[in-house]
PDB file of N, CA and C in Angstrom:
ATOM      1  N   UNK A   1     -17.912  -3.471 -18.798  1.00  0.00           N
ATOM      2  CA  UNK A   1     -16.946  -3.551 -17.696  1.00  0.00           C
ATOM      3  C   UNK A   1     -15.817  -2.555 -17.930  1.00  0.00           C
ATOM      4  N   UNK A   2     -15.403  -1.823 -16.949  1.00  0.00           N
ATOM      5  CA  UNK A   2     -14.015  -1.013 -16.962  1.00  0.00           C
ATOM      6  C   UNK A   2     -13.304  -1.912 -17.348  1.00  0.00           C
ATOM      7  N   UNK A   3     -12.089  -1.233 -17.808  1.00  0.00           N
ATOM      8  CA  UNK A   3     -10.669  -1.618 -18.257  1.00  0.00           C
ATOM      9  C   UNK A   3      -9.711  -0.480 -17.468  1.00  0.00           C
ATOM     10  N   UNK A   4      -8.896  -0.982 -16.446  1.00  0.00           N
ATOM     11  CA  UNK A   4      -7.639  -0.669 -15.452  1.00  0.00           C
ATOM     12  C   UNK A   4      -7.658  -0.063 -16.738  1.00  0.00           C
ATOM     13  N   UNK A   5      -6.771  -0.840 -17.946  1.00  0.00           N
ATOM     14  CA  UNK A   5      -5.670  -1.028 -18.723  1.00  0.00           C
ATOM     15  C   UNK A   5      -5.788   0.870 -19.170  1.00  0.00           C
ATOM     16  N   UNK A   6      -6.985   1.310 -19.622  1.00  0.00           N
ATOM     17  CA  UNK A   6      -7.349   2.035 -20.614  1.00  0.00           C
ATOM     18  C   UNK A   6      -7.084   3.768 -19.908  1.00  0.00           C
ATOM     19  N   UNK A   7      -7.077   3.343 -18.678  1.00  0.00           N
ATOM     20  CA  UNK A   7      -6.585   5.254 -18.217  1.00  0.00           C
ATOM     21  C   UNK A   7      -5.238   5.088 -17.396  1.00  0.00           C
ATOM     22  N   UNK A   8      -4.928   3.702 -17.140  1.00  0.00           N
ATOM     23  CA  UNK A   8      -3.608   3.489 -16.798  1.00  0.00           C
ATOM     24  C   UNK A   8      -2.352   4.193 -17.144  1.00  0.00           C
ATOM     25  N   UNK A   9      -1.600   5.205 -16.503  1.00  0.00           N
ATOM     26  CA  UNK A   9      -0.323   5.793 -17.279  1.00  0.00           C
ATOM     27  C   UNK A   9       0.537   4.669 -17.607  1.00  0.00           C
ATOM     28  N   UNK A  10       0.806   3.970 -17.287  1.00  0.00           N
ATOM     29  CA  UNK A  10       2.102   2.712 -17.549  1.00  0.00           C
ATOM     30  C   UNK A  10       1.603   2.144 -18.616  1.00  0.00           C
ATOM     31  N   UNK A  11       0.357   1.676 -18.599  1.00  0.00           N
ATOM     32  CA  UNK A  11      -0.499   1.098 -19.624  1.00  0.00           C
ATOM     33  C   UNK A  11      -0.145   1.937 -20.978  1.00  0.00           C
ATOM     34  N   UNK A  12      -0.406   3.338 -20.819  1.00  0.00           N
ATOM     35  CA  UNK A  12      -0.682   4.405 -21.985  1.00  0.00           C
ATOM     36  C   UNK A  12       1.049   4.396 -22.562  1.00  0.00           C
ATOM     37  N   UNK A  13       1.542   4.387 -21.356  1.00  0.00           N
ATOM     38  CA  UNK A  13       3.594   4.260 -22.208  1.00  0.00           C
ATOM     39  C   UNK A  13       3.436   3.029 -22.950  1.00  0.00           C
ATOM     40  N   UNK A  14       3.265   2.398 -21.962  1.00  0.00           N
ATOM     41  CA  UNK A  14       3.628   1.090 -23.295  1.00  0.00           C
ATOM     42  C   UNK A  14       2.878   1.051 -24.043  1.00  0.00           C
ATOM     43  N   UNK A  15       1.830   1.228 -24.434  1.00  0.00           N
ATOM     44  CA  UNK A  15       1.100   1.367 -25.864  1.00  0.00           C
ATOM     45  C   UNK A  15       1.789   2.571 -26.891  1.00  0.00           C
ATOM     46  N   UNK A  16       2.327   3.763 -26.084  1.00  0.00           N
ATOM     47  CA  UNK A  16       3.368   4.591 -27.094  1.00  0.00           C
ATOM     48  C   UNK A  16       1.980   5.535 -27.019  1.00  0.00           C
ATOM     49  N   UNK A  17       0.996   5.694 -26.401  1.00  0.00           N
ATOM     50  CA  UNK A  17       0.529   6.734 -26.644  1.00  0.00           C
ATOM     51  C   UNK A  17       1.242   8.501 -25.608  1.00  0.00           C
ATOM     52  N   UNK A  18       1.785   8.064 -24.528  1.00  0.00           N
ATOM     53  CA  UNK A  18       2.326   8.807 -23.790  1.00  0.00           C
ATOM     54  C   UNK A  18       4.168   8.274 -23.996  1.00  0.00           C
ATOM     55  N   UNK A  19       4.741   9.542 -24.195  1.00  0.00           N
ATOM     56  CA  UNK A  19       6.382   9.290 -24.497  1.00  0.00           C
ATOM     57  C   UNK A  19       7.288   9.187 -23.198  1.00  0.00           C
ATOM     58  N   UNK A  20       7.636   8.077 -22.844  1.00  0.00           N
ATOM     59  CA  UNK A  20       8.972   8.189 -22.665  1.00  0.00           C
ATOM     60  C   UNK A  20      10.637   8.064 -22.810  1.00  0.00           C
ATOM     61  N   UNK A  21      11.327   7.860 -21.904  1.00  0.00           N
ATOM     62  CA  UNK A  21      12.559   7.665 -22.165  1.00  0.00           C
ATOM     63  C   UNK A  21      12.756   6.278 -21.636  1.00  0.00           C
ATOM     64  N   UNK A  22      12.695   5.283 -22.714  1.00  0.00           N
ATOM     65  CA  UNK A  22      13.417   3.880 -21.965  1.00  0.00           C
ATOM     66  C   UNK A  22      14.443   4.062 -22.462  1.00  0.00           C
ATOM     67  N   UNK A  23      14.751   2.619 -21.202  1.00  0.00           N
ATOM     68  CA  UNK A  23      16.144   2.270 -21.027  1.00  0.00           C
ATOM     69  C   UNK A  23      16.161   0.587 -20.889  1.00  0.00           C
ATOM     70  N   UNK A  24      15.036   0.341 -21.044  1.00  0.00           N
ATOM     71  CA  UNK A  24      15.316  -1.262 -21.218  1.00  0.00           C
ATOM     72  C   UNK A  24      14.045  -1.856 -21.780  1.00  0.00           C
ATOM     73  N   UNK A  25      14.082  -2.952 -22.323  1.00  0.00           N
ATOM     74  CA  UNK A  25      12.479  -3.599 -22.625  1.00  0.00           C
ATOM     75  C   UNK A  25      12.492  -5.214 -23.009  1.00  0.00           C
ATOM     76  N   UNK A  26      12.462  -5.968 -22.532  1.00  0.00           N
ATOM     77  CA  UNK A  26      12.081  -7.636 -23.247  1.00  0.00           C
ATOM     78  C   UNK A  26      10.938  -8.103 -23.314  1.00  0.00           C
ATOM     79  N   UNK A  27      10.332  -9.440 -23.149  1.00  0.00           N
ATOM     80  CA  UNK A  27       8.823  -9.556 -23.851  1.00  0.00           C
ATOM     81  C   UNK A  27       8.341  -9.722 -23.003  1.00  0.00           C
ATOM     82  N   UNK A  28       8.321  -9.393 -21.411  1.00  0.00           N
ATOM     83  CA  UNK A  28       7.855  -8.827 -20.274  1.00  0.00           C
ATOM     84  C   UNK A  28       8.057  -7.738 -19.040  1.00  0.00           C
ATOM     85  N   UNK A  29       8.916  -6.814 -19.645  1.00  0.00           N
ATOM     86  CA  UNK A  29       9.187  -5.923 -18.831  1.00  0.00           C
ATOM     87  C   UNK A  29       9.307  -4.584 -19.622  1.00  0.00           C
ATOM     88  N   UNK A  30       9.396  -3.726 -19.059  1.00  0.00           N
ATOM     89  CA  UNK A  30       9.808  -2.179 -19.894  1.00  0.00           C
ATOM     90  C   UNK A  30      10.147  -1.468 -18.429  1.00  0.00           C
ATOM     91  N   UNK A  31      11.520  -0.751 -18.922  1.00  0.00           N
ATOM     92  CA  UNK A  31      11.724   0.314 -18.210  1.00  0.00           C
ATOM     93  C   UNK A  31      12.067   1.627 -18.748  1.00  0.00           C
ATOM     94  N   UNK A  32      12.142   3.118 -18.200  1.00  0.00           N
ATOM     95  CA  UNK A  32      12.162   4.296 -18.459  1.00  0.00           C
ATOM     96  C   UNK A  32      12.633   4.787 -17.201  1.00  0.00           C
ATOM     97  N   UNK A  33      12.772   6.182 -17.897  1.00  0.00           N
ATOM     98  CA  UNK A  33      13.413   7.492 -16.953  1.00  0.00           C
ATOM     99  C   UNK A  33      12.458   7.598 -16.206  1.00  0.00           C
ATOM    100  N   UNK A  34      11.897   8.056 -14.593  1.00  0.00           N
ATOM    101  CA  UNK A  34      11.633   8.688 -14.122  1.00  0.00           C
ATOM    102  C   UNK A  34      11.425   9.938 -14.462  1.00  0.00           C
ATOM    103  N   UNK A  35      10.242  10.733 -14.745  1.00  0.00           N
ATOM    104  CA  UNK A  35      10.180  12.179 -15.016  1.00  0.00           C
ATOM    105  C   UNK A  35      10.460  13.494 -14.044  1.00  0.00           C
ATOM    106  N   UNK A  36      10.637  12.473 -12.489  1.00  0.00           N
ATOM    107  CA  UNK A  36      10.702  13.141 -11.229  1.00  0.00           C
ATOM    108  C   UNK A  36      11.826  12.779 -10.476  1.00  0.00           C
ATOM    109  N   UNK A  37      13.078  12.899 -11.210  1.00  0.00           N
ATOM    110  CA  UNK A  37      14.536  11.430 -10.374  1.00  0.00           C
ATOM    111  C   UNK A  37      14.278  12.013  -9.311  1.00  0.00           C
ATOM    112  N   UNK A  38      14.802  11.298  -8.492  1.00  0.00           N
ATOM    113  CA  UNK A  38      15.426  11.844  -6.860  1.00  0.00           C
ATOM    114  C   UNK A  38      16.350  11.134  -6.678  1.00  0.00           C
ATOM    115  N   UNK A  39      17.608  10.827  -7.558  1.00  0.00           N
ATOM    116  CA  UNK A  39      18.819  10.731  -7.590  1.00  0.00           C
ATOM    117  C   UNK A  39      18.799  10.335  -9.143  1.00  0.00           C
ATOM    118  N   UNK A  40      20.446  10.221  -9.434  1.00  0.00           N
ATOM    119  CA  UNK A  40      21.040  10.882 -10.706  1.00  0.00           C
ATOM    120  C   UNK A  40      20.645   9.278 -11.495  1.00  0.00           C
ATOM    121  N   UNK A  41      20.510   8.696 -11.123  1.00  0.00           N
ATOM    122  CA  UNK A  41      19.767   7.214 -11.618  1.00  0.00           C
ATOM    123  C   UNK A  41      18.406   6.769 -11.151  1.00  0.00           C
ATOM    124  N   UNK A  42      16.855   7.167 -11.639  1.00  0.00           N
ATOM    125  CA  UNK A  42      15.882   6.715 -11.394  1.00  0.00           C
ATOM    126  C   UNK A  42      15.214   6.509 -12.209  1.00  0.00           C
ATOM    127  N   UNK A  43      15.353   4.929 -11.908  1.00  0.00           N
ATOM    128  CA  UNK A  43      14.435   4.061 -13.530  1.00  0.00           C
ATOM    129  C   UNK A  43      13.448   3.772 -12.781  1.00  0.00           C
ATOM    130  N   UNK A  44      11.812   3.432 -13.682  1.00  0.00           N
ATOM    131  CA  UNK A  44      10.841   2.474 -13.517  1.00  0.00           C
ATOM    132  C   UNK A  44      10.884   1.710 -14.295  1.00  0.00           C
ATOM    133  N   UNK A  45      10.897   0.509 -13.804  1.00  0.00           N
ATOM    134  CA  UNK A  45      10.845  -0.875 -14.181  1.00  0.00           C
ATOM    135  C   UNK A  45       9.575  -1.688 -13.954  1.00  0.00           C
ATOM    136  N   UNK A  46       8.646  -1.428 -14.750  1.00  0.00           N
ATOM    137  CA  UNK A  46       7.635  -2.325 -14.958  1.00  0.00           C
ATOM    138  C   UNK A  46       7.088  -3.661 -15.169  1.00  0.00           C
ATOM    139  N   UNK A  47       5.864  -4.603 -15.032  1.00  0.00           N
ATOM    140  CA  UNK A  47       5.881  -5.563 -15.829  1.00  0.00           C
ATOM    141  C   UNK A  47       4.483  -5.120 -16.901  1.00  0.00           C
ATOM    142  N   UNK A  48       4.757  -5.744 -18.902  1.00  0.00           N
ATOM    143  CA  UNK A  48       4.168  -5.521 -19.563  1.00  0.00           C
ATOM    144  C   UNK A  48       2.426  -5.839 -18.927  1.00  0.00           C
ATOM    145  N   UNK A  49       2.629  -6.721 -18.033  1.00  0.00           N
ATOM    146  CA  UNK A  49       1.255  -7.121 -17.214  1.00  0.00           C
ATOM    147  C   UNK A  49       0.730  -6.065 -16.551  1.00  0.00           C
ATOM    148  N   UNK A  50      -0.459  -5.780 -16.486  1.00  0.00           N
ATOM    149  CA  UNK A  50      -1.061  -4.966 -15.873  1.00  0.00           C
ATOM    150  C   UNK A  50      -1.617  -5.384 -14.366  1.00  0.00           C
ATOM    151  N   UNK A  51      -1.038  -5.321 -13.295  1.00  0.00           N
ATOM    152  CA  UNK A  51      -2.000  -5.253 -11.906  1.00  0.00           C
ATOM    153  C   UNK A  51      -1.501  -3.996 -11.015  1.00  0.00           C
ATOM    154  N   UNK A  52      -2.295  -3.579 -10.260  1.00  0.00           N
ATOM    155  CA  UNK A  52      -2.407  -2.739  -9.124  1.00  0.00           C
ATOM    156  C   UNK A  52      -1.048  -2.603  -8.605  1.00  0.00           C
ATOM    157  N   UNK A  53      -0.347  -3.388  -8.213  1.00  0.00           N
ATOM    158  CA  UNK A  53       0.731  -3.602  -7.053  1.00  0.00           C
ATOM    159  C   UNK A  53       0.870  -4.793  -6.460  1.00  0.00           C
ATOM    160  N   UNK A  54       2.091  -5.021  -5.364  1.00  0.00           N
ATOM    161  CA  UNK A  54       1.994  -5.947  -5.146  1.00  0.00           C
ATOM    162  C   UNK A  54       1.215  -6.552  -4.161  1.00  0.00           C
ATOM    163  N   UNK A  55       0.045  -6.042  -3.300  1.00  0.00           N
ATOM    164  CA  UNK A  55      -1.010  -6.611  -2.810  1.00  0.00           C
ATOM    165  C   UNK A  55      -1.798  -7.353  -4.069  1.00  0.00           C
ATOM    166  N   UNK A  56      -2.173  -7.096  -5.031  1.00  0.00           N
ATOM    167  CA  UNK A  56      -2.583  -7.287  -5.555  1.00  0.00           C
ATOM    168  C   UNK A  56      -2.094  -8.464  -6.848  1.00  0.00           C
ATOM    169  N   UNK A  57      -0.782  -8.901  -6.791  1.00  0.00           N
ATOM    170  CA  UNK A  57      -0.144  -9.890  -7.696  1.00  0.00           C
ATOM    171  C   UNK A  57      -0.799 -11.354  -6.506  1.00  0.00           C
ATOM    172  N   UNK A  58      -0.529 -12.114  -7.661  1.00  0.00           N
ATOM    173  CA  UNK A  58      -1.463 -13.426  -7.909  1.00  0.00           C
ATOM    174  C   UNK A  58       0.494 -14.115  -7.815  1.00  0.00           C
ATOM    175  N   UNK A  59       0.316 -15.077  -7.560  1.00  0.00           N
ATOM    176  CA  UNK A  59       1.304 -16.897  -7.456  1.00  0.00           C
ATOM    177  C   UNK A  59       1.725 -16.186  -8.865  1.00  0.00           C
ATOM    178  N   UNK A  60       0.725 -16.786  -9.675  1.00  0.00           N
ATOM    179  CA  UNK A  60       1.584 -16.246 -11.049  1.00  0.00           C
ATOM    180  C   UNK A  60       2.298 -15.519 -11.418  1.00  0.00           C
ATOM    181  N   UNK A  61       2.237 -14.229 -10.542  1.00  0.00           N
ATOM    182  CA  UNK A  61       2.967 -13.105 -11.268  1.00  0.00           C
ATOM    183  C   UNK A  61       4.369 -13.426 -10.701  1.00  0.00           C
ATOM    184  N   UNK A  62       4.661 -13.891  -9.958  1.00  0.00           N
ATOM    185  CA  UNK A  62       6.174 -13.873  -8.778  1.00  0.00           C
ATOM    186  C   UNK A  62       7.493 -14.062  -9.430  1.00  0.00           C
ATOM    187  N   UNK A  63       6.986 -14.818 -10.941  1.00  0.00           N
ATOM    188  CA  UNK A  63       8.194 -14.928 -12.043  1.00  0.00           C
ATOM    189  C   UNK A  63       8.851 -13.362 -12.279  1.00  0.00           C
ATOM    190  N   UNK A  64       7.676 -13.112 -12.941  1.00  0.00           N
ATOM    191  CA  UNK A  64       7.510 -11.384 -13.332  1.00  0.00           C
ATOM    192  C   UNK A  64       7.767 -10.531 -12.435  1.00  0.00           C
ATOM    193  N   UNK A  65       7.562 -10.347 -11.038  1.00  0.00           N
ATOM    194  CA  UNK A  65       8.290  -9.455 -10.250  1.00  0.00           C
ATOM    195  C   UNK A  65       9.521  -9.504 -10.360  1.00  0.00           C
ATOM    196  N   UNK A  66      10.068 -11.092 -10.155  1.00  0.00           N
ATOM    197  CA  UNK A  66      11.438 -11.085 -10.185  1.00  0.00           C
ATOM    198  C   UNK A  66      12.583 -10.880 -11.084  1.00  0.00           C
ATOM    199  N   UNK A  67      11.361 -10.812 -12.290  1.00  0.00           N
ATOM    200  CA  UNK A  67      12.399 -10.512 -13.806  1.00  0.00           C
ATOM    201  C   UNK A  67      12.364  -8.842 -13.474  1.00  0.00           C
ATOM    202  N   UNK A  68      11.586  -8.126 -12.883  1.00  0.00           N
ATOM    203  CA  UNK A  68      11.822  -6.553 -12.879  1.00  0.00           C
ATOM    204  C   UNK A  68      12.807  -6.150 -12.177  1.00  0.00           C
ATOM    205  N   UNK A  69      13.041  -7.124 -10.700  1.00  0.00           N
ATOM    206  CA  UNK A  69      14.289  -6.402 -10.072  1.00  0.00           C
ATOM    207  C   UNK A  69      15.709  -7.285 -10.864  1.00  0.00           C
ATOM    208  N   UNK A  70      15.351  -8.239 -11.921  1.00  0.00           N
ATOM    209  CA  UNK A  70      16.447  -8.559 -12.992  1.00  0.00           C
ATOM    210  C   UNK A  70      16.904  -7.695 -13.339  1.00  0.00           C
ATOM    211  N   UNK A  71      16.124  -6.719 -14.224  1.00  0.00           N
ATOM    212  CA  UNK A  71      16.493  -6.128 -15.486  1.00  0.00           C
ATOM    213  C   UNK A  71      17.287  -4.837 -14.348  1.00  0.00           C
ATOM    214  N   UNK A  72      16.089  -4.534 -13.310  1.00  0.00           N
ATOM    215  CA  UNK A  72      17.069  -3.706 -12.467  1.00  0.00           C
ATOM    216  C   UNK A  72      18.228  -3.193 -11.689  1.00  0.00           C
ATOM    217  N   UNK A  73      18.802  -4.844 -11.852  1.00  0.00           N
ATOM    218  CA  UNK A  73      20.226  -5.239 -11.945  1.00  0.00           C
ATOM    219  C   UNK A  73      21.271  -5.051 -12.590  1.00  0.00           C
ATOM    220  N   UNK A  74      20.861  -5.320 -13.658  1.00  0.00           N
ATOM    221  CA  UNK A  74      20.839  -5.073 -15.421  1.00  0.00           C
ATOM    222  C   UNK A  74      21.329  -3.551 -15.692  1.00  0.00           C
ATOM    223  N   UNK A  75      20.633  -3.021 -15.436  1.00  0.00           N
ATOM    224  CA  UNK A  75      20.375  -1.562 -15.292  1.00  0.00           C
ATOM    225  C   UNK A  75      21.789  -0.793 -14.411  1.00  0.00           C
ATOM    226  N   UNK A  76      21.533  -1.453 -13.535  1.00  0.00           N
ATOM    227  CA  UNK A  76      22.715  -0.908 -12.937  1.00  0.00           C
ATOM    228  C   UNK A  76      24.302  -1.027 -13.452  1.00  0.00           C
ATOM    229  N   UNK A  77      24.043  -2.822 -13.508  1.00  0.00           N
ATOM    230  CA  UNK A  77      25.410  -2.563 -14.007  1.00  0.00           C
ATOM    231  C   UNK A  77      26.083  -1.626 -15.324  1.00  0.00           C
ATOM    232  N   UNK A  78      24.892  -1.891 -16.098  1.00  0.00           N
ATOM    233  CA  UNK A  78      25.046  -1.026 -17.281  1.00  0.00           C
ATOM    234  C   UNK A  78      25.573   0.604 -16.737  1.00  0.00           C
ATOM    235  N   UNK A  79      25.092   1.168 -15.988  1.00  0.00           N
ATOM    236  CA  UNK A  79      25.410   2.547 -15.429  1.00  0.00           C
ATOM    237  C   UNK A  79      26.437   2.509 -14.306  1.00  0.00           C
ATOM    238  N   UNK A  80      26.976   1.444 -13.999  1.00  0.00           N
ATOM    239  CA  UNK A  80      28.047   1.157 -13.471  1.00  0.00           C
ATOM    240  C   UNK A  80      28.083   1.714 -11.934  1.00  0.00           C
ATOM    241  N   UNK A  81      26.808   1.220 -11.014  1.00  0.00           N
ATOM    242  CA  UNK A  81      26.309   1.990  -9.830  1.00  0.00           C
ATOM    243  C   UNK A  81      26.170   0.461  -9.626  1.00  0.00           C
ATOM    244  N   UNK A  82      26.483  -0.457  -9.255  1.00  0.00           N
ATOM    245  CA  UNK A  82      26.613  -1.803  -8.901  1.00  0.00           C
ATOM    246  C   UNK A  82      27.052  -1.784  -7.265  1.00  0.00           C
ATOM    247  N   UNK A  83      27.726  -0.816  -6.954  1.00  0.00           N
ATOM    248  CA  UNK A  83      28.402  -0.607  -5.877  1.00  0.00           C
ATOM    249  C   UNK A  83      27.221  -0.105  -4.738  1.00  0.00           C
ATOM    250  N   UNK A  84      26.470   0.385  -5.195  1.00  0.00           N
ATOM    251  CA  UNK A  84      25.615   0.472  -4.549  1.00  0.00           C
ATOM    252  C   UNK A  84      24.294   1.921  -4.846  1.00  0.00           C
ATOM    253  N   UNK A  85      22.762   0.641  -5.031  1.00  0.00           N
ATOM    254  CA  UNK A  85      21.803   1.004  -5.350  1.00  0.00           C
ATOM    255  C   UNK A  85      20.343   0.494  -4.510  1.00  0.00           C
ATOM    256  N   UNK A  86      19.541   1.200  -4.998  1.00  0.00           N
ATOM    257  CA  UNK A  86      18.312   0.347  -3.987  1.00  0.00           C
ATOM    258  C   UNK A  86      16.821   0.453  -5.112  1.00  0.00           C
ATOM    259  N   UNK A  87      16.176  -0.706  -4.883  1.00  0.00           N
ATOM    260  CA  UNK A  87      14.976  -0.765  -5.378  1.00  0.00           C
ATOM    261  C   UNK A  87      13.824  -1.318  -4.499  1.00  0.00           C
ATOM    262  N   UNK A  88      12.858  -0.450  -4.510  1.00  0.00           N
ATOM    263  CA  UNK A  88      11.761   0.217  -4.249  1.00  0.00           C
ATOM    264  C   UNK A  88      10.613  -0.378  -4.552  1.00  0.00           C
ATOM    265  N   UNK A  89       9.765  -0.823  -3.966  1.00  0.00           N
ATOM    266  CA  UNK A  89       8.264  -1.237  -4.548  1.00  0.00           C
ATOM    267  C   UNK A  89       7.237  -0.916  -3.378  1.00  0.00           C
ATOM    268  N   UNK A  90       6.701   0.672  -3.452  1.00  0.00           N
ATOM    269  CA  UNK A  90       5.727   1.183  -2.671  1.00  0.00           C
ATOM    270  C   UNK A  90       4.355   0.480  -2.737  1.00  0.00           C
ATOM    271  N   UNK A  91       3.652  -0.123  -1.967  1.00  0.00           N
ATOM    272  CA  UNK A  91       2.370  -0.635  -1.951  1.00  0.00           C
ATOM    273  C   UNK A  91       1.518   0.599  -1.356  1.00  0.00           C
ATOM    274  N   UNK A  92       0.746   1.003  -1.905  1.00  0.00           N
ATOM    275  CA  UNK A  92      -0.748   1.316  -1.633  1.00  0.00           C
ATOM    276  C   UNK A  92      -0.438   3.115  -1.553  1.00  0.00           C
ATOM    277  N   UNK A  93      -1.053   3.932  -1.220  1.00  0.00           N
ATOM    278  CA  UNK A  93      -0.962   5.567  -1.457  1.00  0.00           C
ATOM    279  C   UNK A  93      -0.271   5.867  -0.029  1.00  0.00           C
ATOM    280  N   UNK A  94      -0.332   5.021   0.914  1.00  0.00           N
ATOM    281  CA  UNK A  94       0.288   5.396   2.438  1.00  0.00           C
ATOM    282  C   UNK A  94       1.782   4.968   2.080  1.00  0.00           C
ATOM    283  N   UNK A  95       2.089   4.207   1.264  1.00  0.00           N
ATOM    284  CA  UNK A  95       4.204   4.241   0.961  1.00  0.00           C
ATOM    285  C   UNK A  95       4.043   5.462  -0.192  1.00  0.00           C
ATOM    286  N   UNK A  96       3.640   5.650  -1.103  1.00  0.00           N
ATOM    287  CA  UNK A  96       3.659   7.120  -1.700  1.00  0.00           C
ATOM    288  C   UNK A  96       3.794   5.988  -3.267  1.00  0.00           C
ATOM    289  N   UNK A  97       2.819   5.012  -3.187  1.00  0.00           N
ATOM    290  CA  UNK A  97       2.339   4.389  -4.876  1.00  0.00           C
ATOM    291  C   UNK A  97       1.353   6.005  -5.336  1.00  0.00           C
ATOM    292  N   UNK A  98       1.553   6.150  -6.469  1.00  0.00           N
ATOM    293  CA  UNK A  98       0.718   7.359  -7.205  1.00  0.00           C
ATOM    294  C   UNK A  98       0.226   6.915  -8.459  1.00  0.00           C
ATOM    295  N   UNK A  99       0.744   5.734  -8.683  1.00  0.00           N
ATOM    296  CA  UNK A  99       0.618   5.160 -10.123  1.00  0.00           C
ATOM    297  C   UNK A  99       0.276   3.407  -9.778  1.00  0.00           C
ATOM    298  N   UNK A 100      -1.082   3.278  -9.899  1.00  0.00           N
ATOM    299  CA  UNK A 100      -1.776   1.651  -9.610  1.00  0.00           C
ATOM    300  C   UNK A 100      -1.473   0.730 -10.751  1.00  0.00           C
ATOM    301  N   UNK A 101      -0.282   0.500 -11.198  1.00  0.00           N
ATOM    302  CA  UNK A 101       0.660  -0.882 -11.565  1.00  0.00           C
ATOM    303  C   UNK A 101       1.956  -1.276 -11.318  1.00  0.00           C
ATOM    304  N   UNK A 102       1.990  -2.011 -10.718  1.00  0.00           N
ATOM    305  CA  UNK A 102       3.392  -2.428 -10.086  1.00  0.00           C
ATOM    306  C   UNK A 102       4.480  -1.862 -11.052  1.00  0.00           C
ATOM    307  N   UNK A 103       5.418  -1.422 -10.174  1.00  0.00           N
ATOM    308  CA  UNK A 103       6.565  -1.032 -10.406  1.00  0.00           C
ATOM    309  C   UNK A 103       7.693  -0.685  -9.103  1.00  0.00           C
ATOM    310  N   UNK A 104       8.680  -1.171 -10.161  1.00  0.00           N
ATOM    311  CA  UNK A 104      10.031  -0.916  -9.210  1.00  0.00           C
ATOM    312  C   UNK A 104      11.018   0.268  -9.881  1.00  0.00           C
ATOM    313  N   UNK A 105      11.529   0.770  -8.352  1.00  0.00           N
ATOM    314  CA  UNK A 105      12.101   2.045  -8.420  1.00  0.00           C
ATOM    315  C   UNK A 105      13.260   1.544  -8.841  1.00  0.00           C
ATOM    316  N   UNK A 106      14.361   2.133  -9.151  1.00  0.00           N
ATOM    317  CA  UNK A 106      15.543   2.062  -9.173  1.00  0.00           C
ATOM    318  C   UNK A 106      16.222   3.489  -9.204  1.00  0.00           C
ATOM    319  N   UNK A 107      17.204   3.458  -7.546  1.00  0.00           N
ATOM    320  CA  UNK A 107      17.921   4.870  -7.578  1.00  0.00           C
ATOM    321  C   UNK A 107      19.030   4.079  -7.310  1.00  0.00           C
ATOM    322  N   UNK A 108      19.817   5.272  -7.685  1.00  0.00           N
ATOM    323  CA  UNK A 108      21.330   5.079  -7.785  1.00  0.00           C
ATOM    324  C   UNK A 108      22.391   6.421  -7.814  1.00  0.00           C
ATOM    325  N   UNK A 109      23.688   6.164  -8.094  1.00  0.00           N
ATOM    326  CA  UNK A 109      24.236   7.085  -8.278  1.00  0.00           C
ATOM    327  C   UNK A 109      24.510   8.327  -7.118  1.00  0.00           C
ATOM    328  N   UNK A 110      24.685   7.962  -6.432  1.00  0.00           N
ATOM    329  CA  UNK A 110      24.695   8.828  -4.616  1.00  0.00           C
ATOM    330  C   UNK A 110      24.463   7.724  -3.688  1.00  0.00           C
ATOM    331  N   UNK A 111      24.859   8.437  -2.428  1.00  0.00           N
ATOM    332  CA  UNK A 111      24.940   7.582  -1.876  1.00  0.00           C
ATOM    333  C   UNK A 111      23.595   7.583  -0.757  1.00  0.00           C
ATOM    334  N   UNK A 112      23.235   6.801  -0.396  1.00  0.00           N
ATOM    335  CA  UNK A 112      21.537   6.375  -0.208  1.00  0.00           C
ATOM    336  C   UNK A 112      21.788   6.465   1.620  1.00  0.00           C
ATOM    337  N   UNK A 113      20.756   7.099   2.147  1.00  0.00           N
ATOM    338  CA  UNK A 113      20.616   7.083   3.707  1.00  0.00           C
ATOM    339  C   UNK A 113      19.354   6.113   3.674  1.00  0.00           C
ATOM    340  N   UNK A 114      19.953   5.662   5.119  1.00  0.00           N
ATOM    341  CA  UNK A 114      18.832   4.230   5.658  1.00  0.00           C
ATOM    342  C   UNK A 114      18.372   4.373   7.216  1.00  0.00           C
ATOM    343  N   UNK A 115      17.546   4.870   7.467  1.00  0.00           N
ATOM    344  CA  UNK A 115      16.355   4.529   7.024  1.00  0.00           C
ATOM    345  C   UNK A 115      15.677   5.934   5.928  1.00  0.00           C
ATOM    346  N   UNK A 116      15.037   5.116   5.072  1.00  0.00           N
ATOM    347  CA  UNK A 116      14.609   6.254   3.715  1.00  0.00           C
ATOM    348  C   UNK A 116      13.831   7.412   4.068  1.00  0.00           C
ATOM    349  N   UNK A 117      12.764   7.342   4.262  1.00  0.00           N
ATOM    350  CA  UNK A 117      11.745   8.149   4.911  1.00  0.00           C
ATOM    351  C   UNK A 117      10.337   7.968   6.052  1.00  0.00           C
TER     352      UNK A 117
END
């Protein structure tokens, strides 16, 4: 049987075989730099769980989503953009997901036009 887990980029960070820059981590979440910001604050905030997105999260996971836009909170205040930020969770390749495991964006640091794109 395939394993998601095994060509997964998110998968491959958190195993430490691919480097990045975190900025946060507890015993279900990890976040890092964005390698592509599009503003002066863009974290991904992951869960250590591996699924697709959020079509694809189960009842179970709903703890775990909500600890990601935690830490993404977290995050902010730490960078002191509390005042105003937005987080992001693209479903499927038509919102512009490029990477099949949930994750949340976090931009900040400028000031954000609505509607996004």
């Amino acid at each position: 049987m395939n394993d998601p887990t095994a060509s997964c980029l998110f998968c491959r960070i958190l195993r430490g075989e691919i480097p990045s820059r975190k900025v946060y981590e507890d015993e279900n979440v990890f976040a890092f730099e964005d390698i592509n910001p599009q503003a002066p604050t863009h974290v991904l905030i992951i869960p250590k769980k591996h699924f697709a997105g959020l079509k694809e999260a189960q009842v179970e996971d709903a703890e775990l989503i909500g600890q990601c836009h935690l830490a993404a909170a977290e995050i902010a205040r730490e960078r002191k953009i509390e005042h105003g930020y937005r987080t992001v969770l693209n479903v499927g390749p038509g919102a512009g997901q490029s990477v099949f495991h949930l994750h949340v964006h976090l931009l900040g640091g400028r000031s954000l036009r609505w509607p996004p794109g």
